[in-house]
N, C-alpha and C. Protein backbone atom coordinates (compact mmCIF):
# COMPACT_ATOMS: atom_id res chain seq x y z
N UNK A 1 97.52 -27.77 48.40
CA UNK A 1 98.74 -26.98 48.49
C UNK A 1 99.75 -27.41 47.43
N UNK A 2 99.92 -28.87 47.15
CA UNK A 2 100.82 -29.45 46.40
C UNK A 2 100.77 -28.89 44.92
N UNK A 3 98.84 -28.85 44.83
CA UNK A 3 98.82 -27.96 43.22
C UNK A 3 99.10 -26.74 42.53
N UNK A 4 98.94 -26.52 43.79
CA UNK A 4 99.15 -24.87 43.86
C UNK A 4 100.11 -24.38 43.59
N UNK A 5 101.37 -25.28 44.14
CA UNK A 5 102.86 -24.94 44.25
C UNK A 5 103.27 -25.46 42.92
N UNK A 6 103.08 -27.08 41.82
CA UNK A 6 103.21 -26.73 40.87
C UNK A 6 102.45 -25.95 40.00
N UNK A 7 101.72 -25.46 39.91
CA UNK A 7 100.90 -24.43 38.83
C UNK A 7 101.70 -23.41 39.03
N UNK A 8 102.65 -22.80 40.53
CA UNK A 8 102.84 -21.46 40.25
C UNK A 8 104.09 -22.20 39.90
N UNK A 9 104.64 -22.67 40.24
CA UNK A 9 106.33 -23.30 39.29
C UNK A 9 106.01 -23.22 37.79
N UNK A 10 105.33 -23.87 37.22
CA UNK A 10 104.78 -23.95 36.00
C UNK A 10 104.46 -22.54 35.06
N UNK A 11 103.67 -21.69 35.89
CA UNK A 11 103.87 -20.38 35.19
C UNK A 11 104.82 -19.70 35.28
N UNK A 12 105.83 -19.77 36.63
CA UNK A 12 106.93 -18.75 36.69
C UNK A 12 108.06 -19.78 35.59
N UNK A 13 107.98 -20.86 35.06
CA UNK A 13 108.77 -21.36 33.81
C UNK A 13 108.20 -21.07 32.84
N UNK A 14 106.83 -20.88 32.50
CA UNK A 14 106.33 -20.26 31.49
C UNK A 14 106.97 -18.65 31.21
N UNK A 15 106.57 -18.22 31.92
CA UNK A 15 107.23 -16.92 31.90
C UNK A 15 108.20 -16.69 31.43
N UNK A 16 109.58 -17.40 32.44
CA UNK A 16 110.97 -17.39 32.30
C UNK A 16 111.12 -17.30 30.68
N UNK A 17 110.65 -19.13 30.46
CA UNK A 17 110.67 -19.09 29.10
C UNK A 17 110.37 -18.28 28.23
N UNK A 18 109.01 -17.60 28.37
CA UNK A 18 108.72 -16.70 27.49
C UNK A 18 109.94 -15.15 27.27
N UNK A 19 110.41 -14.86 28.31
CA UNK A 19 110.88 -13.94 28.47
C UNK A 19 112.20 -14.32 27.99
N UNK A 20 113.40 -15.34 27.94
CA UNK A 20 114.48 -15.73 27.30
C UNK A 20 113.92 -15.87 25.81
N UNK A 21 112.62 -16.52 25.34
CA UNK A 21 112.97 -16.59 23.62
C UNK A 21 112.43 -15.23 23.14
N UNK A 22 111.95 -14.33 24.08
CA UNK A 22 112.04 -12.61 23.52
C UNK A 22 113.09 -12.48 23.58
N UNK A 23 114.11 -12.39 24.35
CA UNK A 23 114.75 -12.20 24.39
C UNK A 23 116.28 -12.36 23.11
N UNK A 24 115.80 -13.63 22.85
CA UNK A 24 116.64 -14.18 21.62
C UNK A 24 116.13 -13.41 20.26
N UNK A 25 114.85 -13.47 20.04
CA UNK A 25 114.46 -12.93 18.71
C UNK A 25 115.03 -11.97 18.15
N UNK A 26 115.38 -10.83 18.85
CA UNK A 26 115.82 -9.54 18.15
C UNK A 26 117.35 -9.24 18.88
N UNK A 27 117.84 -8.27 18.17
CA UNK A 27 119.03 -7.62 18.45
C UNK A 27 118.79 -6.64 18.38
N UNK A 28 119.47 -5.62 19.50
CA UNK A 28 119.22 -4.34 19.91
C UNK A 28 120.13 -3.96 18.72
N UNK A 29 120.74 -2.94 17.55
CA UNK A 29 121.69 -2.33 17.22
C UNK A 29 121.48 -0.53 17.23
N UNK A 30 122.44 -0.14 16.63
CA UNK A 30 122.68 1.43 16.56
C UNK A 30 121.54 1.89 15.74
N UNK A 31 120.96 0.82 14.49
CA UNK A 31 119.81 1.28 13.87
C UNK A 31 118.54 1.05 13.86
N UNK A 32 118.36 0.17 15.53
CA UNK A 32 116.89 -0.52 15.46
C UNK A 32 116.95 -1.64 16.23
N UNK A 33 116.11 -2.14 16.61
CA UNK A 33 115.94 -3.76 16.76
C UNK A 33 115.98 -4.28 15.27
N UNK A 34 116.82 -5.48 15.13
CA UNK A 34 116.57 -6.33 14.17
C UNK A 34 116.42 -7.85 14.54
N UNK A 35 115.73 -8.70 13.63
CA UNK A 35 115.47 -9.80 14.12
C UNK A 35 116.11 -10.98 13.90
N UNK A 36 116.60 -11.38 14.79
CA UNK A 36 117.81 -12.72 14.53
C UNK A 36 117.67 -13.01 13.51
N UNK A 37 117.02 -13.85 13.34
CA UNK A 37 116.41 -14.74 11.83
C UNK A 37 115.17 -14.12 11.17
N UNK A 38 115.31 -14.22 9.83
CA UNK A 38 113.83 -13.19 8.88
C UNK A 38 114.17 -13.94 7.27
N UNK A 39 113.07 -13.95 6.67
CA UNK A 39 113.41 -14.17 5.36
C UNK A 39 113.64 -12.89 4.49
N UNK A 40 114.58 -13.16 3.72
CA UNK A 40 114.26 -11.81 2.93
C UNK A 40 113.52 -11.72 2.02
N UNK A 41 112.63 -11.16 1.84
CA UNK A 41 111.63 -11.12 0.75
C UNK A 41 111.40 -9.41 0.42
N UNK A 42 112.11 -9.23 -0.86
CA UNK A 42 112.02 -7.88 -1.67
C UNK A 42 111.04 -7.84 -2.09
N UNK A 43 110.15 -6.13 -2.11
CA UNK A 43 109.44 -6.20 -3.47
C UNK A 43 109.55 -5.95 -4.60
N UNK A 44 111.03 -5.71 -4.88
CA UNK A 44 111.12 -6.12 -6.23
C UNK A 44 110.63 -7.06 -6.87
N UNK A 45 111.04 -8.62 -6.11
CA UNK A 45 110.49 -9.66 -6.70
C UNK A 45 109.07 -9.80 -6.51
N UNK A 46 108.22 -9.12 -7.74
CA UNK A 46 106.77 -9.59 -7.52
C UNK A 46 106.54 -10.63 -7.47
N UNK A 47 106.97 -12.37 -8.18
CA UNK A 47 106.87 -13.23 -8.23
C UNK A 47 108.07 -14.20 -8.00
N UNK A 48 107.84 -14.76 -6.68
CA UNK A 48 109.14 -15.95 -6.14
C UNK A 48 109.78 -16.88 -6.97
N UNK A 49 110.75 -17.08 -8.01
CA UNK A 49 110.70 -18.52 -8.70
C UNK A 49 111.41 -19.81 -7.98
N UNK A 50 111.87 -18.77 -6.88
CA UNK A 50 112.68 -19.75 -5.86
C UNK A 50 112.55 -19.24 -4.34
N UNK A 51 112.56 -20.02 -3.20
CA UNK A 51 112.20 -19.46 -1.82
C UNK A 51 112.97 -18.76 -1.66
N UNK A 52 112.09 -17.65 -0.97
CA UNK A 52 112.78 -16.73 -0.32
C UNK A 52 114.18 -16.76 0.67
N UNK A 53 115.60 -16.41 1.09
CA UNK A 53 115.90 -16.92 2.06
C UNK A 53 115.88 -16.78 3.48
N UNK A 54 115.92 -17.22 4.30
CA UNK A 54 116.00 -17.12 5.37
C UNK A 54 117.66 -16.79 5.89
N UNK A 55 117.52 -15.65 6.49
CA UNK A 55 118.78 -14.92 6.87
C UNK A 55 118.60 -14.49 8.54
N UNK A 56 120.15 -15.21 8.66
CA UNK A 56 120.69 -15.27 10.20
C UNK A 56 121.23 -14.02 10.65
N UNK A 57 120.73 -12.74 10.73
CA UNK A 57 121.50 -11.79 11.50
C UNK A 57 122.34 -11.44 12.74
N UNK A 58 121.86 -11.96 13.67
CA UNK A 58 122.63 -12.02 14.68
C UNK A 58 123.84 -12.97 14.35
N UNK A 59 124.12 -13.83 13.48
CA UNK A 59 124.69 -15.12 13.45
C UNK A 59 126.09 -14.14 12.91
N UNK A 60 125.65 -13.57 11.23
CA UNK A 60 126.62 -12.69 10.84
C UNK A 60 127.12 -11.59 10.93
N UNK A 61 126.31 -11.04 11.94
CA UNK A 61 126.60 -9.66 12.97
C UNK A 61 127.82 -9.71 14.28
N UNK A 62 127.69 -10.75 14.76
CA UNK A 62 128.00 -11.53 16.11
C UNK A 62 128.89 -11.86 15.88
N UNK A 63 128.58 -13.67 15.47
CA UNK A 63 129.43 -14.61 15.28
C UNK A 63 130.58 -14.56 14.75
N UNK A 64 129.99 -14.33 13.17
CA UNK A 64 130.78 -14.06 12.05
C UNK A 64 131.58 -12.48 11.91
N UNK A 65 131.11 -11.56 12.88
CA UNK A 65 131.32 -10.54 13.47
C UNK A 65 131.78 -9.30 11.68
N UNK A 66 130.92 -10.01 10.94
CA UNK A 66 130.67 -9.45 9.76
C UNK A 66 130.09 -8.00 9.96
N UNK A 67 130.95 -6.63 9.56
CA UNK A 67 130.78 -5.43 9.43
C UNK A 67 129.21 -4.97 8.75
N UNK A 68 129.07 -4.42 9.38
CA UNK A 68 127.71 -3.44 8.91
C UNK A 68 127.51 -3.36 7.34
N UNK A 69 129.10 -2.99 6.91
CA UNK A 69 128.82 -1.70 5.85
C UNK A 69 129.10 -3.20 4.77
N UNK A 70 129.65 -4.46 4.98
CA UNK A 70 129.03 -5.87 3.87
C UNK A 70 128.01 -5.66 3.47
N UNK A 71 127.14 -5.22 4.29
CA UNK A 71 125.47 -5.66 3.44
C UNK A 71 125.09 -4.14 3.05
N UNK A 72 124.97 -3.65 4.34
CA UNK A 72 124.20 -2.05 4.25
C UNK A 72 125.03 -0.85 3.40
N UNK A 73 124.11 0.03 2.85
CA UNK A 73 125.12 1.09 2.00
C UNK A 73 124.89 2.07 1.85
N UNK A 74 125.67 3.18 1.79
CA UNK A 74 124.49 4.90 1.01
C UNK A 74 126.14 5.00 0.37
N UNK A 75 125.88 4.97 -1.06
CA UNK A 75 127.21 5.57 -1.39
C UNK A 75 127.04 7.25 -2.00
N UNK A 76 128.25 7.95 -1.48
CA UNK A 76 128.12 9.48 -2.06
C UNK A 76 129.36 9.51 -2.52
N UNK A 77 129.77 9.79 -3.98
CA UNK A 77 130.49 10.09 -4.79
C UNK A 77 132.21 9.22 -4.50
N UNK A 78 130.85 7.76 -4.70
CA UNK A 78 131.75 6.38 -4.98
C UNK A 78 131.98 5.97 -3.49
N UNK A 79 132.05 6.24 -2.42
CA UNK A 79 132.37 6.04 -1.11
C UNK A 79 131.18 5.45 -0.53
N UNK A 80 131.24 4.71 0.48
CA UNK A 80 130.42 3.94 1.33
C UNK A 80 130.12 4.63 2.61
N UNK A 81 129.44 5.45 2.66
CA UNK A 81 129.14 6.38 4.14
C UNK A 81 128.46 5.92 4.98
N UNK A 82 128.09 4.53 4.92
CA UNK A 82 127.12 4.01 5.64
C UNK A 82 127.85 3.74 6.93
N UNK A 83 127.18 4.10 8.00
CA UNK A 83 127.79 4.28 9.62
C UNK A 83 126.42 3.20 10.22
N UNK A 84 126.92 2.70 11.58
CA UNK A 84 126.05 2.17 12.52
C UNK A 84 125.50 3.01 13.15
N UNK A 85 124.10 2.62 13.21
CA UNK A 85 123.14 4.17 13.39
C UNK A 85 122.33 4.57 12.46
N UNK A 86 122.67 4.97 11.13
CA UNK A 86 121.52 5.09 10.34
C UNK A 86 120.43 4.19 9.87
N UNK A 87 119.82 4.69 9.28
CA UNK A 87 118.30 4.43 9.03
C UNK A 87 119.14 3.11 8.01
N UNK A 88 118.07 1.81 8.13
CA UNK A 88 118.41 1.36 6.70
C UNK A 88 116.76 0.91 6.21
N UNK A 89 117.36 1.29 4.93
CA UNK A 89 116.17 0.56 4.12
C UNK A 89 116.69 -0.48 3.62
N UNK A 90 115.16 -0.86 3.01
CA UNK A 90 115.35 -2.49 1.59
C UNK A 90 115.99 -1.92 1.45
N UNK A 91 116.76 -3.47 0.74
CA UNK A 91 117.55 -3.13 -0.39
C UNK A 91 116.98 -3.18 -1.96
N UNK A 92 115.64 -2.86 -2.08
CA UNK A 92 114.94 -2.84 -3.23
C UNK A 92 114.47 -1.55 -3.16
N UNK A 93 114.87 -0.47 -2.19
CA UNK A 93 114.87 1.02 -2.35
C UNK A 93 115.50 1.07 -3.28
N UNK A 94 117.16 1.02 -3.62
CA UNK A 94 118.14 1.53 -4.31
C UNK A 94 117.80 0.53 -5.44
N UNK A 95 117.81 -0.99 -4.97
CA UNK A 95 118.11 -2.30 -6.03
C UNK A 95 116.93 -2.47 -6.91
N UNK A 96 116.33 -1.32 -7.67
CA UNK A 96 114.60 -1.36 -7.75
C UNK A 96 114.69 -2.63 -8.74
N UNK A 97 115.74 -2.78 -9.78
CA UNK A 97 115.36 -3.89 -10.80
C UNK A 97 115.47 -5.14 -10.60
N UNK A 98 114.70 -6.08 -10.78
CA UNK A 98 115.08 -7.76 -9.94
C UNK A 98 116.01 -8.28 -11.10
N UNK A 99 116.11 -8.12 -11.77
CA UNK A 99 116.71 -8.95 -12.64
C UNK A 99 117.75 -8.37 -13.56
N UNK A 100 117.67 -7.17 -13.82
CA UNK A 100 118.68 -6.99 -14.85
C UNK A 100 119.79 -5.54 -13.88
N UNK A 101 120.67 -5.66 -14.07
CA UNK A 101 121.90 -4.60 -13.68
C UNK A 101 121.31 -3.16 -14.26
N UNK A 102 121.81 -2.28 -14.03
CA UNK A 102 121.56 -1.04 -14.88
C UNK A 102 122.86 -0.03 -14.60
N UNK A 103 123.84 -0.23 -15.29
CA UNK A 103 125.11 0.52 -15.28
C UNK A 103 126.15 -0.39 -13.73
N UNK A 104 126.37 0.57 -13.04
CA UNK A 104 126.73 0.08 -11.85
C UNK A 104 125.83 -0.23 -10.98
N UNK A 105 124.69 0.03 -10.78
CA UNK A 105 123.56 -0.38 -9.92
C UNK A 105 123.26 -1.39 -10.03
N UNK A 106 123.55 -2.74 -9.74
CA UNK A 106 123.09 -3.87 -9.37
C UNK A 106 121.27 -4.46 -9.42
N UNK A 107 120.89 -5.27 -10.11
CA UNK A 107 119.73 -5.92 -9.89
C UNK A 107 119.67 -6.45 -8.58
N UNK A 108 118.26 -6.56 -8.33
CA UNK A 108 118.32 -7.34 -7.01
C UNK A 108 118.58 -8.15 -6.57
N UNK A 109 118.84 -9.06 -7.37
CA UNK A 109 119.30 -10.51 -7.58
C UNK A 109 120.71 -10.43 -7.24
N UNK A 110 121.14 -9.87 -8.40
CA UNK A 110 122.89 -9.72 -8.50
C UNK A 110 123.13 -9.20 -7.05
N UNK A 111 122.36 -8.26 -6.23
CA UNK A 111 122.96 -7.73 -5.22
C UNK A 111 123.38 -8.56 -4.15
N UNK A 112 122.65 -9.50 -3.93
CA UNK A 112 122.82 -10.33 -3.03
C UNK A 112 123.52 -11.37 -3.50
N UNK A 113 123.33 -12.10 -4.39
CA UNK A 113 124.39 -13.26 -4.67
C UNK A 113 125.84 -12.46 -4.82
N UNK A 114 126.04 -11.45 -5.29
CA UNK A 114 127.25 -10.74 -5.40
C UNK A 114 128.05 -10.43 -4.09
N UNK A 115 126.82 -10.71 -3.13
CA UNK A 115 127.74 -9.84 -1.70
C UNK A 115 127.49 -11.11 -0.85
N UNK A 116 126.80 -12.21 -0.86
CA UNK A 116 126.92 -12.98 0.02
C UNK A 116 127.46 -14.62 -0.68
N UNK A 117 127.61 -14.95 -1.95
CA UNK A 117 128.50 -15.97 -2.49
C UNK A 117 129.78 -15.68 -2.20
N UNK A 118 130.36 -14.95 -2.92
CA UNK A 118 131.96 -14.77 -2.64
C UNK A 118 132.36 -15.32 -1.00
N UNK A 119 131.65 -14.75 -0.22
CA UNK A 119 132.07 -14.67 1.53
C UNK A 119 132.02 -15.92 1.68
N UNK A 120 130.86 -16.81 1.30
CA UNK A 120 130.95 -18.26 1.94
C UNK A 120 131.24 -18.68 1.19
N UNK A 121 132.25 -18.72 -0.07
CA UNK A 121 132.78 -19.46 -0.95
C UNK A 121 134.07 -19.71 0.11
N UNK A 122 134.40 -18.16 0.01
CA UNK A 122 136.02 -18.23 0.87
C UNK A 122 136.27 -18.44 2.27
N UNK A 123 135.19 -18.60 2.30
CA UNK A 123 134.99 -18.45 4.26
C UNK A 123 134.99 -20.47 4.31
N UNK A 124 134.07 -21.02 2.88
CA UNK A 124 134.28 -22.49 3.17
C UNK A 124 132.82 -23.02 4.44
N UNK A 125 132.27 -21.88 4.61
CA UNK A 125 130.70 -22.20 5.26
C UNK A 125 129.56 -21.59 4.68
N UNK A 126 128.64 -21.74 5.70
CA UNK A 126 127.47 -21.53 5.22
C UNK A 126 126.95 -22.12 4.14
N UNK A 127 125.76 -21.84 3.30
CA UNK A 127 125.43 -22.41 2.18
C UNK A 127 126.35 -22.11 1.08
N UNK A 128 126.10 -22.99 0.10
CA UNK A 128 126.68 -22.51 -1.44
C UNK A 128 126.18 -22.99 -2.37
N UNK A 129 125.25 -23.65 -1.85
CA UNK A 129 124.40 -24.29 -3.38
C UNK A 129 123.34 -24.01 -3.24
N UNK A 130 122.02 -22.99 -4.19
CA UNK A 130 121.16 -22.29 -4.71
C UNK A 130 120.51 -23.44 -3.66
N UNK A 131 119.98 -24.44 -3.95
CA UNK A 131 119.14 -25.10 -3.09
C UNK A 131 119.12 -25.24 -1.18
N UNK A 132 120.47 -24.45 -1.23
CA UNK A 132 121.08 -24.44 0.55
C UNK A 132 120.34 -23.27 1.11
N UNK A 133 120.18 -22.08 0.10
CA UNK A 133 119.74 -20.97 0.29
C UNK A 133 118.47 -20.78 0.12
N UNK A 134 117.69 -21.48 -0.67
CA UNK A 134 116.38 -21.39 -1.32
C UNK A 134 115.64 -22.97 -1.41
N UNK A 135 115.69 -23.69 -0.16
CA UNK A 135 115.33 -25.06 0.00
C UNK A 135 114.06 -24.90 -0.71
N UNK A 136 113.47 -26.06 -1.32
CA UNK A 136 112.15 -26.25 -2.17
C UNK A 136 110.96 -26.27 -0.36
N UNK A 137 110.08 -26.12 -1.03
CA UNK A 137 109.27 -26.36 -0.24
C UNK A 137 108.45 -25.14 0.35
């Protein structure tokens, strides 16, 4: 009887557990489930020269209670129409070039260091040194 009673304790904590770190992984939003934590990896960049990063969504969604339209975008005639709710794609839909700018269109590179340095420069967190973002290994 004694085994019995822990084995079923044991699975109904298995469970539990299982069912709280589903629970954590994703965020319900207006455009999807997204997943707390993900690396970003474009295909623009056919070849990595530095790790990919690993990006906290819920952290800067939430926490940091950082707006949608920071990262995500559809611009129509210079304006940012991007609403919670739409579809998003990569950002290597729009950002097709990894490396070089092309007028106002941003490389892929530039896109992201452009929109996420400034914030934790001034914000005084998160990473800020290329190696914080792109640990070796």
């Amino acid at each position: 009887m004694k085994k019995c009673s822990i084995a079923v304790l044991m699975a109904l904590a298995f469970a539990v557990a299982a069912l709280v770190g589903t629970a954590a992984i994703a965020q319900d939003t207006k455009s999807g489930k997204v997943e707390d934590t993900f690396k970003i990896k474009e295909a623009a960049f056919k070849k990595f020269t530095k790790s990919p990063v690993e990006f906290t969504h819920k952290k800067h969604s939430v926490d940091h209670k950082v707006a949608c339209t920071e990262c995500h975008h559809v611009y129509k005639d210079g304006k940012n129409v991007f609403k919670d709710g739409d579809k998003v794609q990569k950002c290597s839909a729009c950002h097709t070039d990894p490396k070089k700018d092309h007028g106002k269109l941003l490389s892929t590179k530039n896109a992201f260091h452009k929109n996420c340095q400034p914030c934790h420069k001034a914000a005084k967190k998160g990473p800020r040194k290329c190696t914080e973002c792109h640990p070796k290994g």
